[in-house]
Protein backbone atom coordinates (compact mmCIF):
# COMPACT_ATOMS: atom_id res chain seq x y z
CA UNK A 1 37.90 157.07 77.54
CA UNK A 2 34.36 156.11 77.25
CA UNK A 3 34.33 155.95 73.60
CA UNK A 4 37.23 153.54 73.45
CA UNK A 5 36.25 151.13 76.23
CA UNK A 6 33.01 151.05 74.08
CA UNK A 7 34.83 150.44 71.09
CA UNK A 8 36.94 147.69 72.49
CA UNK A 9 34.03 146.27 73.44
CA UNK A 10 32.23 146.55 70.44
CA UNK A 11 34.95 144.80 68.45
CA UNK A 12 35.06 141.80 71.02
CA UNK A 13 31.36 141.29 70.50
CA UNK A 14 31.79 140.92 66.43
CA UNK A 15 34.99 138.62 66.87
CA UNK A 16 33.10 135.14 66.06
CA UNK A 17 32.47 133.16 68.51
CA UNK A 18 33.19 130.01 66.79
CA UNK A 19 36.47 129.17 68.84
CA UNK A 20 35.30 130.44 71.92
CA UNK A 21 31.40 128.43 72.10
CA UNK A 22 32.38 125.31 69.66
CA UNK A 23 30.51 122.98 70.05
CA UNK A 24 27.31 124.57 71.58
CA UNK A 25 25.22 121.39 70.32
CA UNK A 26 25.79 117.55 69.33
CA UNK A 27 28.58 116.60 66.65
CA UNK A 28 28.00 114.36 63.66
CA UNK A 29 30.57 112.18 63.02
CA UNK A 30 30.14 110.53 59.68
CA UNK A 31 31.97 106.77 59.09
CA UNK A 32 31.85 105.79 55.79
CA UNK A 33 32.08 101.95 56.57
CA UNK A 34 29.68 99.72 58.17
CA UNK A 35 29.36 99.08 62.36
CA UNK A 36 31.51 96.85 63.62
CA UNK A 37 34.42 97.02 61.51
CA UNK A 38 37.90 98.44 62.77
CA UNK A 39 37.52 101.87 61.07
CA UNK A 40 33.98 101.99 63.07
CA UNK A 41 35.41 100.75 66.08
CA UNK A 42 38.18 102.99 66.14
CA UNK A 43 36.41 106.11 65.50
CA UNK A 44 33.94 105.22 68.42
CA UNK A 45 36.01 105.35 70.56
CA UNK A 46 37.65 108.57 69.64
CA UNK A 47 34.79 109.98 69.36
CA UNK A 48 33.35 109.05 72.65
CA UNK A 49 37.06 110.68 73.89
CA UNK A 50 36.31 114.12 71.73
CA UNK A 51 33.12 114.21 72.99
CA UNK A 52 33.66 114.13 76.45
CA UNK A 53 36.71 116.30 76.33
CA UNK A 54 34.54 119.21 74.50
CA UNK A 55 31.28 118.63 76.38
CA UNK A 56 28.95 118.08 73.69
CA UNK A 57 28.25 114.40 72.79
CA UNK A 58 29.64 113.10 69.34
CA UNK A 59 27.23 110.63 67.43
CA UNK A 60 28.63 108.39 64.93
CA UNK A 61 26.57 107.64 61.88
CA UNK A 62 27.63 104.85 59.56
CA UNK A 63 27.44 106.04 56.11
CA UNK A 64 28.20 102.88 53.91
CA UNK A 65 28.38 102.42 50.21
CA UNK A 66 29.95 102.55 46.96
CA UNK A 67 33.73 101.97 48.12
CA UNK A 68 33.60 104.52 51.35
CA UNK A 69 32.85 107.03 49.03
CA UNK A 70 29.40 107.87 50.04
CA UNK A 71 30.28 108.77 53.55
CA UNK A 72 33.18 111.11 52.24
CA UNK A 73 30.37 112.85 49.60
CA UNK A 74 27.98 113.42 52.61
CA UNK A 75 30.89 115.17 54.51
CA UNK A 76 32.06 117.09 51.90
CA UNK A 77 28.33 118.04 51.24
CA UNK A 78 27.79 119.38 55.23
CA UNK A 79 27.75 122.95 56.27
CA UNK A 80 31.75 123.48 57.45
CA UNK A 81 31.08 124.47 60.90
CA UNK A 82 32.61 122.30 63.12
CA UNK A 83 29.25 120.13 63.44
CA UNK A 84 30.06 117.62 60.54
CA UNK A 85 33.14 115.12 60.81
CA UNK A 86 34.56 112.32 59.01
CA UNK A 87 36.55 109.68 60.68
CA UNK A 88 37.90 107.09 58.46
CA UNK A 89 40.92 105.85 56.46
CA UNK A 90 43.44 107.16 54.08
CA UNK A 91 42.12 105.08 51.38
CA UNK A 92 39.45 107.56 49.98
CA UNK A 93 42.90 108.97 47.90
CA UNK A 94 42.32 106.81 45.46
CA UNK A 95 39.00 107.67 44.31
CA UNK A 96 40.22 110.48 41.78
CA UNK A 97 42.30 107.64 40.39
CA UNK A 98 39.54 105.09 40.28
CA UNK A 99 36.44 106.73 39.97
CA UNK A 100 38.05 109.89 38.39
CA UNK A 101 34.36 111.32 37.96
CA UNK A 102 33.33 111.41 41.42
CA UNK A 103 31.41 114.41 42.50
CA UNK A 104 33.85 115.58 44.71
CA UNK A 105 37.80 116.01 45.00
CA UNK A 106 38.48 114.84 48.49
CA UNK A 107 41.90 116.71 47.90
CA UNK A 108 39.77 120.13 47.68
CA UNK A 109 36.62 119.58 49.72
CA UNK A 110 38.41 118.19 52.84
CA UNK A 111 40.32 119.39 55.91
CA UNK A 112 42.86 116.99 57.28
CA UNK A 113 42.83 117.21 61.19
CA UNK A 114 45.06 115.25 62.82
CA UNK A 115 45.60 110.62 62.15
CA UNK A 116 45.41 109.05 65.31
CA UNK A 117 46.03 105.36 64.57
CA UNK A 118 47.46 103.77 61.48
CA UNK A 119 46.16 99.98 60.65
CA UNK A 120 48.87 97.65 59.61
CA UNK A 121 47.91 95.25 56.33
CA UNK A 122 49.23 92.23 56.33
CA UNK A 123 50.79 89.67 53.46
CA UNK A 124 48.93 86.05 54.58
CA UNK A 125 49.69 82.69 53.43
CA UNK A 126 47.69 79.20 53.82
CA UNK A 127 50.38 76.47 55.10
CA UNK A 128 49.48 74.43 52.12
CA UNK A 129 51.05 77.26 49.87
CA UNK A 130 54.28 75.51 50.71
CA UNK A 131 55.46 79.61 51.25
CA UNK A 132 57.45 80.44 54.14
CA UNK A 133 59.13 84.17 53.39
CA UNK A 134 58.85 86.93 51.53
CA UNK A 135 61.98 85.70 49.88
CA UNK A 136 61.06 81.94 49.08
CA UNK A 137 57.27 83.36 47.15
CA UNK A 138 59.25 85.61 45.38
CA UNK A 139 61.67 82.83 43.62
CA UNK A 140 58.87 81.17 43.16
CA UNK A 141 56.26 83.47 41.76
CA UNK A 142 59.06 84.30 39.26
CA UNK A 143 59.63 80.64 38.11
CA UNK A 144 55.55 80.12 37.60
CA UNK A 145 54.27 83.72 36.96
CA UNK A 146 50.40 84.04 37.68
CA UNK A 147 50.28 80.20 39.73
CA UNK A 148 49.95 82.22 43.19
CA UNK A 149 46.56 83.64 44.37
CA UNK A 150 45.88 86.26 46.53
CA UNK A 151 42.55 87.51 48.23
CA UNK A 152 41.54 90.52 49.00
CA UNK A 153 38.25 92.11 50.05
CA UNK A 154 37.16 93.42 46.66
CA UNK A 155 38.34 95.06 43.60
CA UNK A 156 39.78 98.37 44.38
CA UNK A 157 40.42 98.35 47.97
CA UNK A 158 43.79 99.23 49.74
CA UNK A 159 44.34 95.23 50.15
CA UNK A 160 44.11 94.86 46.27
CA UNK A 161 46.81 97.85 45.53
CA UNK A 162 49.03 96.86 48.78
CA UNK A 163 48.96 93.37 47.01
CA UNK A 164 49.71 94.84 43.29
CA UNK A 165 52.17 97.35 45.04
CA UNK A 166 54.14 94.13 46.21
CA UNK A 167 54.17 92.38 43.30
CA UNK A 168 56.02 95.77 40.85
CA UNK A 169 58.40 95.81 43.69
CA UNK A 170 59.28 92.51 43.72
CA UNK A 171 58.93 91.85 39.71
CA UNK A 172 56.17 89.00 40.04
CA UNK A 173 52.73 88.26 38.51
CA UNK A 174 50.11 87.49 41.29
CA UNK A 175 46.78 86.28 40.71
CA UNK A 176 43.96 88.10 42.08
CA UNK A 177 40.97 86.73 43.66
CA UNK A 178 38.16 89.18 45.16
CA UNK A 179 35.89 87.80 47.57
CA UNK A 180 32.60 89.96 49.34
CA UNK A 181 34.08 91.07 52.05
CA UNK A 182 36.90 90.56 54.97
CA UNK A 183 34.87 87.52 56.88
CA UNK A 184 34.93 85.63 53.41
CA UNK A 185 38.19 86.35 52.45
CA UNK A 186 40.12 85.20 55.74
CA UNK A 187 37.48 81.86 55.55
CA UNK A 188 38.60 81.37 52.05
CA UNK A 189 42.33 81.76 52.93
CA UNK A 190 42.21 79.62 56.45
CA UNK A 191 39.78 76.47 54.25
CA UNK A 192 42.92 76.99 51.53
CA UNK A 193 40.92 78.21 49.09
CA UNK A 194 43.87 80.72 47.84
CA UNK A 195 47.29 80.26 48.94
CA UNK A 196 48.04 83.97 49.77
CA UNK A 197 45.82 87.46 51.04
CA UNK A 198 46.06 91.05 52.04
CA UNK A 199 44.10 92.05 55.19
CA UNK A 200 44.46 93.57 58.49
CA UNK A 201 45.25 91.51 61.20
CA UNK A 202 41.68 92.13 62.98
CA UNK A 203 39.85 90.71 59.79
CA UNK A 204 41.90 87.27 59.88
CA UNK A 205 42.44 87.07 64.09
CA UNK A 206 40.86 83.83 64.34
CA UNK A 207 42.73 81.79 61.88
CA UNK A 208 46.07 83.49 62.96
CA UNK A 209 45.36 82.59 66.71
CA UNK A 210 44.43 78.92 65.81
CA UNK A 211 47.23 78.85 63.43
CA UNK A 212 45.69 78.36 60.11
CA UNK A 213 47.26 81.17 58.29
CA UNK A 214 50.51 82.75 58.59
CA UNK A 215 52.03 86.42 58.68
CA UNK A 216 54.70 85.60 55.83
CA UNK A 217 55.04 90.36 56.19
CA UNK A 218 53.78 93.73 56.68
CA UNK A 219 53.04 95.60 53.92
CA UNK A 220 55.13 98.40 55.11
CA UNK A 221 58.58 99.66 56.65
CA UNK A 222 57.77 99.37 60.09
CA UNK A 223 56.76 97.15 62.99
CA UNK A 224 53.99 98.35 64.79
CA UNK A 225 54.23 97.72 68.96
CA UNK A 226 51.94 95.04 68.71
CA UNK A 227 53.53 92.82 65.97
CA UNK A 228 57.38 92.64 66.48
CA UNK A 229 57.72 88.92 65.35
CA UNK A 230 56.60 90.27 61.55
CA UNK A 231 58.99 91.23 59.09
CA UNK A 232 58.22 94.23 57.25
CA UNK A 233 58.52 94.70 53.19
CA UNK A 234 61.79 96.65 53.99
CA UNK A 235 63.17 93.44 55.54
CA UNK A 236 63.14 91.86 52.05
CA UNK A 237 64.47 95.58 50.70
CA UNK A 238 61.67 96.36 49.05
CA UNK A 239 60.12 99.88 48.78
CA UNK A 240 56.47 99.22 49.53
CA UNK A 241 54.36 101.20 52.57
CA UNK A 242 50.89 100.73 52.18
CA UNK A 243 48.10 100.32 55.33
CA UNK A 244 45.52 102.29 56.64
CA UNK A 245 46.05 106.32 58.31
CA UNK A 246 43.03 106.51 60.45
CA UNK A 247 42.39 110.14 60.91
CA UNK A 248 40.06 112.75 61.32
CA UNK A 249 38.22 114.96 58.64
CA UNK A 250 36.45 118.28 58.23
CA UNK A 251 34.69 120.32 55.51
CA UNK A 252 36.96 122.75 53.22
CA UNK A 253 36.33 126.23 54.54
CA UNK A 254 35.75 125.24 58.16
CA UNK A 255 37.03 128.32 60.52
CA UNK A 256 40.87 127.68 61.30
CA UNK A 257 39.69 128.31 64.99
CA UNK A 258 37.77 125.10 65.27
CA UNK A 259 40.14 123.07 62.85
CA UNK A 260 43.45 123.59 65.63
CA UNK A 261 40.82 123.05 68.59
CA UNK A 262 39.78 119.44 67.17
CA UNK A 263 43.41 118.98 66.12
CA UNK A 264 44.78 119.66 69.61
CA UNK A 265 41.77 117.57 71.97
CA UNK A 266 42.43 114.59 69.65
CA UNK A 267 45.87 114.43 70.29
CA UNK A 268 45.35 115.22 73.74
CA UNK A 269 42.97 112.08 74.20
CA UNK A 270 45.33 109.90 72.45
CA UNK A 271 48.29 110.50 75.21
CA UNK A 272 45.68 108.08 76.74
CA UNK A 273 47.43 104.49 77.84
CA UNK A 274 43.51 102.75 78.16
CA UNK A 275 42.67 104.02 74.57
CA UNK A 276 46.19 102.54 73.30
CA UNK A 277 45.84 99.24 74.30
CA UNK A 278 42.43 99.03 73.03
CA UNK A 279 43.48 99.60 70.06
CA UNK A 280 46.38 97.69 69.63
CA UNK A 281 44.00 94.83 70.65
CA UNK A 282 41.84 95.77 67.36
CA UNK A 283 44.85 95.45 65.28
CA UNK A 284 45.69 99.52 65.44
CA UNK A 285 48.02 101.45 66.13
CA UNK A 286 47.95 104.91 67.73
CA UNK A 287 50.08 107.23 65.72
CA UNK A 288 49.19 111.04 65.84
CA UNK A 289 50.80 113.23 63.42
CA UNK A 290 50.05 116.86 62.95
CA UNK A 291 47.42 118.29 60.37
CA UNK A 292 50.10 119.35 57.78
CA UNK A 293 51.71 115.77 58.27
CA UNK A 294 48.39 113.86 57.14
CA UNK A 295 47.68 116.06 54.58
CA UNK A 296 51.01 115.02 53.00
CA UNK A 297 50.73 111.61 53.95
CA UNK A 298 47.36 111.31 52.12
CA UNK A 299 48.47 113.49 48.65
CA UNK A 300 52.19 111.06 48.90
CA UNK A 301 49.75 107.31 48.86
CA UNK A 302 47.36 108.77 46.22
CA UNK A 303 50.32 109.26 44.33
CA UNK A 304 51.94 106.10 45.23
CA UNK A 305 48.67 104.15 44.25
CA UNK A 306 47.78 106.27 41.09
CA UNK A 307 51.03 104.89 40.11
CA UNK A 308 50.21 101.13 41.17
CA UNK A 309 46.82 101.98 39.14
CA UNK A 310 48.32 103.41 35.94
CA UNK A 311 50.99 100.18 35.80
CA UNK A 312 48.80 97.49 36.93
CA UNK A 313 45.25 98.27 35.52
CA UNK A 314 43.30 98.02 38.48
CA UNK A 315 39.87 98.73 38.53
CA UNK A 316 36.85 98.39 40.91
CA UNK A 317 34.73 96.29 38.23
């Protein structure tokens, strides 16, 4: 009898502890953008949430630089115990299509944990544009091919691909104009500089609240709770779905143990009604899905956009 309560014992003492003391210290939380951004907002204040539900605080460290990609590399990079994560978007799943020699695969080197908020992109137009629907730029995008301009934020990026998505759908030839950044693309839109751009609704706020720009759609097949009045791509019956899946990110080989214990406080803090307006006020929308679910998502759009890529010759350069 002994013998076997010492046994017992001795086999509970070399289960690891990894579920049962995570975290024990501090959590990194890499975000591969700069402060002040959505993405960054966003994942502050999910992290401040995860941190206060597990006990330990979470600091976010803003890893910016060459596309989001540095940020991801870092991650990928970091001992997978728990103590390294990445919060950003979706958007990194294009990187083996554009950059196809990065250092890393983030299909192979990362754990998908759960999304908890998806960001909306928006189709803009300038009044001057003379463009009031989906419907009325596409007649007349097809009767001057290449006249109409769109911005986006730089070569590359989801806004450029959502943009070039659009335009294979709908059979048109759109003009694309990069500008440095989200600030100088929604100026350049709202002074009529181009006639059309792809952002999130955060980035162009100001000129939609004044009434300077329009929402002519949403790049996507649904409405989020915060923008009803918009009509979605699907509303014109076209197949496009592109925006941002905020979500949460871990090294490959991280212990199952902590993976499902991050997975389930995350959700947990986004039953939150406090955290859901907050965001919807930054132009987000809280959407959990499940680990499996966002791993899908993410390997469906890199598909989707290595097929926008392959037709359209998009590059970052």
């Amino acid at each position: 009898m002994r013998f076997a309560i010492a046994l017992l014992l001795a086999l509970f003492a070399a289960t690891p502890a990894s579920a049962q003391t995570y975290p024990t210290r501090p959590v990194r939380v890499i975000v591969p953008f700069p402060p002040g951004g959505v993405t960054d907002l966003g994942a502050r204040m999910v992290a401040q949430k995860l941190g206060e539900a597990l006990g330990q605080p979470m600091v976010v460290e803003n890893r910016a630089g060459a596309s989001g990609t540095l940020g991801v590399d870092a991650v990928t990079k970091s001992p997978p115990d728990g103590y390294t994560l990445l919060m950003t978007t979706g958007d990194f799943a294009t990187v083996t299509s554009l950059m196809p020699k990065m250092a890393f695969d983030p299909h192979k080197d990362l754990i998908a944990v759960p999304r908890f908020a998806t960001v909306p992109v928006l189709l803009l137009t300038h009044p001057a544009s003379g463009v009031g629907s989906v419907k009325e730029l596409i007649e007349k995008a097809k009767a001057e091919p290449g006249k109409f301009a769109y911005a986006s934020p730089g070569p590359g990026t989801i806004n450029q691909l959502a943009a070039e998505w659009f335009a294979l759908e709908a059979g048109i030839k759109l003009l694309h104009v990069p500008y440095r950044g989200g600030a100088q693309m929604a100026t350049g839109l709202a002074g009529g500089e181009v006639p059309l751009a792809v952002t999130t609704q955060a980035t162009a706020q100001g000129p939609l609240e004044a009434g300077r720009i329009k929402a002519l759609a949403l790049l996507g097949r649904e409405r989020p709770s915060f923008l009803r009045e918009v009509p979605t791509m699907a509303d014109s019956n076209l197949n496009v779905d592109a925006g941002l899946n905020v979500g949460l990110y871990v090294p490959a080989n991280t212990p199952p143990a902590i993976v499902s214990q991050l997975d389930a406080a995350v959700l947990q803090i986004l039953k939150g009604e406090s955290l859901r307006k907050r965001f919807n006020e930054l132009g987000m929308e809280v959407a959990p899905i499940s680990q499996a679910a966002l791993t899908e998502r993410i390997r469906a759009d890199a598909a989707r956009y290595q097929r926008v890529i392959e037709q359209t010759g998009v590059k970052l350069n």
